[in-house]
Structure formats: C-alpha cells, structure tokens
Protein backbone atom coordinates (compact mmCIF):
# COMPACT_ATOMS: atom_id res chain seq x y z
CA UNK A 1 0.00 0.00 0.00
CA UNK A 2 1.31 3.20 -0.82
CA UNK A 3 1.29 5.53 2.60
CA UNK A 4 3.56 7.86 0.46
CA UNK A 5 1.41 8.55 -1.41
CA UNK A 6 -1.48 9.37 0.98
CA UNK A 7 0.56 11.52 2.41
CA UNK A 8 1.11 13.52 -0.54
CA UNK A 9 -2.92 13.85 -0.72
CA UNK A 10 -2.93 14.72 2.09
CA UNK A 11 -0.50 17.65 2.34
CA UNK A 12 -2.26 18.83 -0.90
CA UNK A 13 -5.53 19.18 1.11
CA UNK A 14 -7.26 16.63 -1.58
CA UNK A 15 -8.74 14.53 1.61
CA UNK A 16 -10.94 17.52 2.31
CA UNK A 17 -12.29 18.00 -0.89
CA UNK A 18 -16.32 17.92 -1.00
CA UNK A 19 -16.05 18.50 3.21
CA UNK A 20 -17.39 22.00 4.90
CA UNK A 21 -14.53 24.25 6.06
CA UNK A 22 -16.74 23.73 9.39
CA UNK A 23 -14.89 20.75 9.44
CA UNK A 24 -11.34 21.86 8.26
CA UNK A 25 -12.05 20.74 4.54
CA UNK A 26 -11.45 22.07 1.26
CA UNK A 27 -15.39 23.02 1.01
CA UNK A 28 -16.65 22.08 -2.60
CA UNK A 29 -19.33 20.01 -4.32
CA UNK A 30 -19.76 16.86 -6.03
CA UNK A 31 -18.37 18.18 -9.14
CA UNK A 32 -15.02 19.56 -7.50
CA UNK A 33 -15.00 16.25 -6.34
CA UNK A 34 -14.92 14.46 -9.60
CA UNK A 35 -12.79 17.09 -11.36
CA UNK A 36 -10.20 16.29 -9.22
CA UNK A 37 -10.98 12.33 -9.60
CA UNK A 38 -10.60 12.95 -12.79
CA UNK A 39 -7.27 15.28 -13.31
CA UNK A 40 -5.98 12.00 -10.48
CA UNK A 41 -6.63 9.46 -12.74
CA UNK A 42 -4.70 11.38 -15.55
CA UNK A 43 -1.62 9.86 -14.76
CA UNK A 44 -2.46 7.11 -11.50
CA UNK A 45 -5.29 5.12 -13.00
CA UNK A 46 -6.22 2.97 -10.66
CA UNK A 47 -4.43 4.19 -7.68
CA UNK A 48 -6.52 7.25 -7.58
CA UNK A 49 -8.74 5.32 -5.28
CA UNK A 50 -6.07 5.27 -2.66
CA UNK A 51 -8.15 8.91 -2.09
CA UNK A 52 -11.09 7.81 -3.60
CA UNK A 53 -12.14 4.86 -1.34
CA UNK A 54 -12.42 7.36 2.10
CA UNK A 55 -13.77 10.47 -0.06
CA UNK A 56 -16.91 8.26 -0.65
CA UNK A 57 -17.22 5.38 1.74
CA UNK A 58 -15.74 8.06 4.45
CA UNK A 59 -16.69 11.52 3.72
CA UNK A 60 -19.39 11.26 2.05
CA UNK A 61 -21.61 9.32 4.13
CA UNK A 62 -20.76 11.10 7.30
CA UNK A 63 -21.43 14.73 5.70
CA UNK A 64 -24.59 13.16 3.87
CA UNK A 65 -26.82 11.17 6.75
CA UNK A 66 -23.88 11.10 9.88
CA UNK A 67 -25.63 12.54 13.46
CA UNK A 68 -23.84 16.06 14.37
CA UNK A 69 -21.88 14.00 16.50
CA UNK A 70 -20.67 11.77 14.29
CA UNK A 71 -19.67 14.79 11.70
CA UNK A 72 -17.82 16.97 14.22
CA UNK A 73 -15.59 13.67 15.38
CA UNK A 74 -14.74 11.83 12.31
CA UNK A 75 -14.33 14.74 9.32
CA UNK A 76 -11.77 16.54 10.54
CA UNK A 77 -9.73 13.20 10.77
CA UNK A 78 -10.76 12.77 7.17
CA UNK A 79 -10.19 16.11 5.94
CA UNK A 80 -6.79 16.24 7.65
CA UNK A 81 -5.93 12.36 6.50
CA UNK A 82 -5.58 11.22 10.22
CA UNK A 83 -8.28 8.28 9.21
CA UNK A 84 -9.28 6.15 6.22
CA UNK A 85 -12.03 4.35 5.18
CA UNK A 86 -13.46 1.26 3.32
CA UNK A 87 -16.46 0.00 2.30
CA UNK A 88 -17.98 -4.13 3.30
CA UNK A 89 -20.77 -4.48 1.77
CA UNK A 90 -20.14 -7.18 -1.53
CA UNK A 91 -20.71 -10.48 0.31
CA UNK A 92 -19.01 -13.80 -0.60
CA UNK A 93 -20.83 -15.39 -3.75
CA UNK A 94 -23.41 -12.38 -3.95
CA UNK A 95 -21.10 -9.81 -6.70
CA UNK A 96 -23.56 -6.96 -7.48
CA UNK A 97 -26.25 -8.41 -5.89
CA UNK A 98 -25.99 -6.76 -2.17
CA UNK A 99 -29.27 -7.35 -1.07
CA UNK A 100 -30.06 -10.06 -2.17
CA UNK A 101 -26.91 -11.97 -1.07
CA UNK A 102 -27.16 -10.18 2.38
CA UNK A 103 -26.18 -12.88 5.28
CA UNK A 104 -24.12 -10.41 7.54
CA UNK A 105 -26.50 -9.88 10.57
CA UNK A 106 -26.56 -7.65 13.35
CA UNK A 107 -28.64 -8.12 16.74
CA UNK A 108 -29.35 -5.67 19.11
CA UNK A 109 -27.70 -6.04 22.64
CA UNK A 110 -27.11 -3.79 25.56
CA UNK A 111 -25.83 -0.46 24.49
CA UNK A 112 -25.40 -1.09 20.54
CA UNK A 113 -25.03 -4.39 18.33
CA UNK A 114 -23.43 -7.69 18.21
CA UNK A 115 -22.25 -8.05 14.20
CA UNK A 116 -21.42 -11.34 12.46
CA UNK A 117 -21.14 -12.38 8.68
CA UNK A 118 -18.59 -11.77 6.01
CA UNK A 119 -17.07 -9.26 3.25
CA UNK A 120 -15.68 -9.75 0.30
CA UNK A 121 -13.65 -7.29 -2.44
CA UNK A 122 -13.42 -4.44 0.83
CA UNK A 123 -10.54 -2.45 -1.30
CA UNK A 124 -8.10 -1.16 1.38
CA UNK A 125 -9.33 -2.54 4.37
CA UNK A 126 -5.95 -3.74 5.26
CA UNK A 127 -4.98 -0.18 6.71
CA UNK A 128 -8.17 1.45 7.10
CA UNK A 129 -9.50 2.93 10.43
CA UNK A 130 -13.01 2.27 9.99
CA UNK A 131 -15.22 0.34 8.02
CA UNK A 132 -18.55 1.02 6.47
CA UNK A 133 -20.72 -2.26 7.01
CA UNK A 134 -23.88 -2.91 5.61
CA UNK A 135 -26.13 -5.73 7.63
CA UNK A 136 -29.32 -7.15 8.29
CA UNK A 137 -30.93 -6.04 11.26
CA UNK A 138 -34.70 -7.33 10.80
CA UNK A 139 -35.38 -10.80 8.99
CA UNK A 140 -39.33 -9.75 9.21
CA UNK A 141 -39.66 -7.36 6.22
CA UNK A 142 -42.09 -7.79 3.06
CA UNK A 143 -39.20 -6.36 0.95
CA UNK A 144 -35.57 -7.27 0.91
CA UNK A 145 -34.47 -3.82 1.11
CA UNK A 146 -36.29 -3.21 4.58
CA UNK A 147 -34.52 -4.57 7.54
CA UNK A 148 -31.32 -3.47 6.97
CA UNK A 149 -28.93 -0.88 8.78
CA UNK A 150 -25.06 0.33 8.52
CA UNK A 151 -22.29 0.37 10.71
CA UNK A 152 -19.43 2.89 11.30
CA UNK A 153 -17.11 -0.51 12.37
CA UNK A 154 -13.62 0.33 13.81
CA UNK A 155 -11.16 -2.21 11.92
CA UNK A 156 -9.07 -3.33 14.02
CA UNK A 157 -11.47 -4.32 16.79
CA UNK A 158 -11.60 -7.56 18.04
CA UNK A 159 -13.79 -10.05 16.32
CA UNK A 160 -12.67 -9.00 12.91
CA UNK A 161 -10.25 -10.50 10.37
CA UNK A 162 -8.93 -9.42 7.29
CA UNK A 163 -7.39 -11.35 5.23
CA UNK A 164 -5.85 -9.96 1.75
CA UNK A 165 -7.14 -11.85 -1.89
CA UNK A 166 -4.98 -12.43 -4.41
CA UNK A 167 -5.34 -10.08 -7.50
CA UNK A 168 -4.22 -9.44 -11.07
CA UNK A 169 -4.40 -5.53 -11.08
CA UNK A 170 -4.62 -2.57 -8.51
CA UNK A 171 -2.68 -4.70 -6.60
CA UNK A 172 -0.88 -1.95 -3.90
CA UNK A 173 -4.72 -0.69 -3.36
CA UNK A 174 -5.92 -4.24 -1.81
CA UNK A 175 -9.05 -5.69 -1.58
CA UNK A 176 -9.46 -8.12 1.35
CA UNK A 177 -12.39 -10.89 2.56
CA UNK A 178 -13.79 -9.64 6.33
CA UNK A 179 -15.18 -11.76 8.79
CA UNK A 180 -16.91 -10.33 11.57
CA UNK A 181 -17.34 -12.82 14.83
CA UNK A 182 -19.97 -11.12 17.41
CA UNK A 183 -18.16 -7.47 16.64
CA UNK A 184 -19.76 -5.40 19.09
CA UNK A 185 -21.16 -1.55 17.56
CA UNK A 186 -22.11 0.93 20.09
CA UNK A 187 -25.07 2.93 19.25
CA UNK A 188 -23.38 6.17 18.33
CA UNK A 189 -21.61 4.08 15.62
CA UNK A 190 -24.43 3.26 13.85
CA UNK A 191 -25.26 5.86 10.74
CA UNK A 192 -28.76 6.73 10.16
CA UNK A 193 -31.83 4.98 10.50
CA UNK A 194 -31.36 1.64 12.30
CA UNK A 195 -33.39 -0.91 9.77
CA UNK A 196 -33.71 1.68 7.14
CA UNK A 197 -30.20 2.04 5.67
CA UNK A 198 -31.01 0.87 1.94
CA UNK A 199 -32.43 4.46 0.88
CA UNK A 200 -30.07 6.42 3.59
CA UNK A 201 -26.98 4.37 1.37
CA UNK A 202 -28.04 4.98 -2.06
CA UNK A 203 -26.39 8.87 -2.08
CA UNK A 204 -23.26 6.79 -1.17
CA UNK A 205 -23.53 4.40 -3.98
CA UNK A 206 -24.15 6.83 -6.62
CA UNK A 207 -21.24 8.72 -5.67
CA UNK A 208 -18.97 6.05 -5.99
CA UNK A 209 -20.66 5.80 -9.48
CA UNK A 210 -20.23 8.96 -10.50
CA UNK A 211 -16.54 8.72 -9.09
CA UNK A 212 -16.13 5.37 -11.22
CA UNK A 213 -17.11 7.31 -14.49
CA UNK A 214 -14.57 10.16 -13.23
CA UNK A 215 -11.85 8.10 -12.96
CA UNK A 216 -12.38 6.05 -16.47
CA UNK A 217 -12.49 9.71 -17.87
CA UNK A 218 -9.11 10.78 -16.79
CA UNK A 219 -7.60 7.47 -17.29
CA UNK A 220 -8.72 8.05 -21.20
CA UNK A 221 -7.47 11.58 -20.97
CA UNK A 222 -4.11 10.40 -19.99
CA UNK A 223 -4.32 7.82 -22.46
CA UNK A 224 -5.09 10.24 -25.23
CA UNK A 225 -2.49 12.72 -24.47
CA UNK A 226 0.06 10.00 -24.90
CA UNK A 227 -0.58 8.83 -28.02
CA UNK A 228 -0.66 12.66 -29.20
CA UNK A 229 2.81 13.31 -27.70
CA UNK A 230 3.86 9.77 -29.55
CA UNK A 231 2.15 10.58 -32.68
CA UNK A 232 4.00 13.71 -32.76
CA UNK A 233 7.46 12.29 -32.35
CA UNK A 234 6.80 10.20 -35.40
C-alpha cells in the first residue's frame, strides 16, 4: 500500500475535498469532487482510489446522513488524512447483488449491536480505520431492502479478520475478505436509521458511481495525451 502517497494527498488538502470548512475541509461540491478524480486518474489510474475509497465510503456518508456527532468527530480526521475508510458491503458469492446476497446480521444487545457475517472485495481494508458495514438487522420485512442498517465498524477491533485476496491488477490498493465474529457496535456508531439504511446508502452508492465514471475519464485523458505526444514524435 502506498502511505507515500497518501501523504502527498494529504499535504495537498485533496482529503478535504467535497467536506465544509466547518470541518477543516477544502469546502466544494460533487463536481469539484470528480474534477479532481478525474485530473488524479490522468496519470495514476487505478491508484486514484487510494483517495477515492475514504472520499466516498468516508466523507461522504458522514457529511450526507452522519448525526452532528458523528460529523464533528470523524471529518476533521478525514479532511486532515488522520483516518481512512473502506467500504464491506459485496458479500461472498453475492457480486452486485448486495441485497439479495445479504447474510451479515446484526442483533441488538445492551448499548449497541453484536455483528457477524462476512465481506468480500473491501478495497483497502488492510490499513483502514473504519469500516462502512452494511447488515441485516430485521429478517421480518415484506421487501428485501427493509430490515437493513449500517455500521461505522472500527477495523481493528476484536472479532474482525482481514485477510488480503490475491489479484491481477490494482494490486498496492488491496481488496481483502472480512469476517466479523460477534463485533460489538455501540449505538453512536451506527449511521442513520437503524433498519432503514437501503435508501439512507443509495447517495453513497451513486457517488462512488459517479466517481467510477470520473476516474475512467481521466484514465482516457491520460491515455489520449500520450498517443498525441507519440504521434508527434513520429
């Protein structure tokens, strides 16, 4: 994994991109957010998700449905680089198919929840600081997208292991399997609605989207400008 470069995002300010200047961010919108996903991409390709992964899963969801509490403790860590982030929500067997795939359970128990299940594909959470965890919380719904509620997991708490998969490509990024063995989640961990996460999640999901576009963009930029320079020499 490349801390060096993290480090360089961070000293550019780029982690606080799309987060309030109440919070020590950059400030910014959803497209300053992408333009600079894009211009990344340019030359890194793939590793632009080293910063994308925590601008989504991380900063994202906090500044979209986090409690006030939960946005005045965790994005200025963000903003500043001080924590990253990755998202568990692809389980093993399932691919696209979240919901319908969705085994990783949580119950309620005195003062939060008791989670258990496995992650697959969870790009960087090898070093990240938190964990965004989608689970079931309610097996007694008419619809499959009822009944379930997400998780602001600390990563290296006990009851978790990560264990890296073997890839072809992005290979310094990561993407690891999760198992979660009665992880406990205090209340003020969990983000939004308990049992109504699917709709609080989708502003989440379509940012990564729009991120995923952003980044095939400035991959073809880069792409382009070489064969110019190239063409030009011949």
């Amino acid at each position: 994994y490349p801390f060096e470069l993290w480090e360089k995002f961070t000293e550019a300010g780029f982690h606080g991109v799309g987060i309030s200047e109440d919070f020590g961010g950059q400030g910014g919108d959803i497209i300053m957010q992408m333009i600079l996903a894009r211009e990344l991409a340019r030359s890194l390709g793939g590793l632009a998700w080293i910063w994308g992964i925590t601008s989504f899963a991380g900063s994202k969801s906090i500044g979209v449905y986090g409690t006030s509490a939960q946005q005045e403790k965790f994005l200025p860590e963000i903003a500043t680089g001080k924590l990253r982030a990755a998202i568990a929500f692809t389980e093993p067997g399932g691919g696209t198919d979240v919901l319908g795939a969705l085994s990783t359970h949580a119950e309620r128990v005195d003062g939060g929840w008791k989670l258990s299940g496995e992650k697959t594909w969870s790009s960087s959470a090898h070093v990240a600081d938190y964990l965004l965890v989608l689970a079931r919380t309610d097996k007694n719904v008419a619809k499959r997208h009822n009944g379930v509620s997400l998780f602001w997991v600390p990563a290296k708490q006990q009851g978790i292991k990560i264990t890296a998969l073997p890839k072809l490509g992005m290979r310094s990024m990561g993407s690891c399997a999760v198992h979660f063995e009665d992880v406990f989640v205090p209340d003020e961990l969990v983000l939004g609605e308990p049992n109504n996460a699917w709709r609080t999640l989708l502003p989440t999901l379509n940012n990564e989207r729009l991120m995923v576009a952003a980044f095939c963009l400035g991959c073809m930029d880069g792409v382009l400008e070489d064969a110019l320079e190239y063409m030009m020499q011949r």
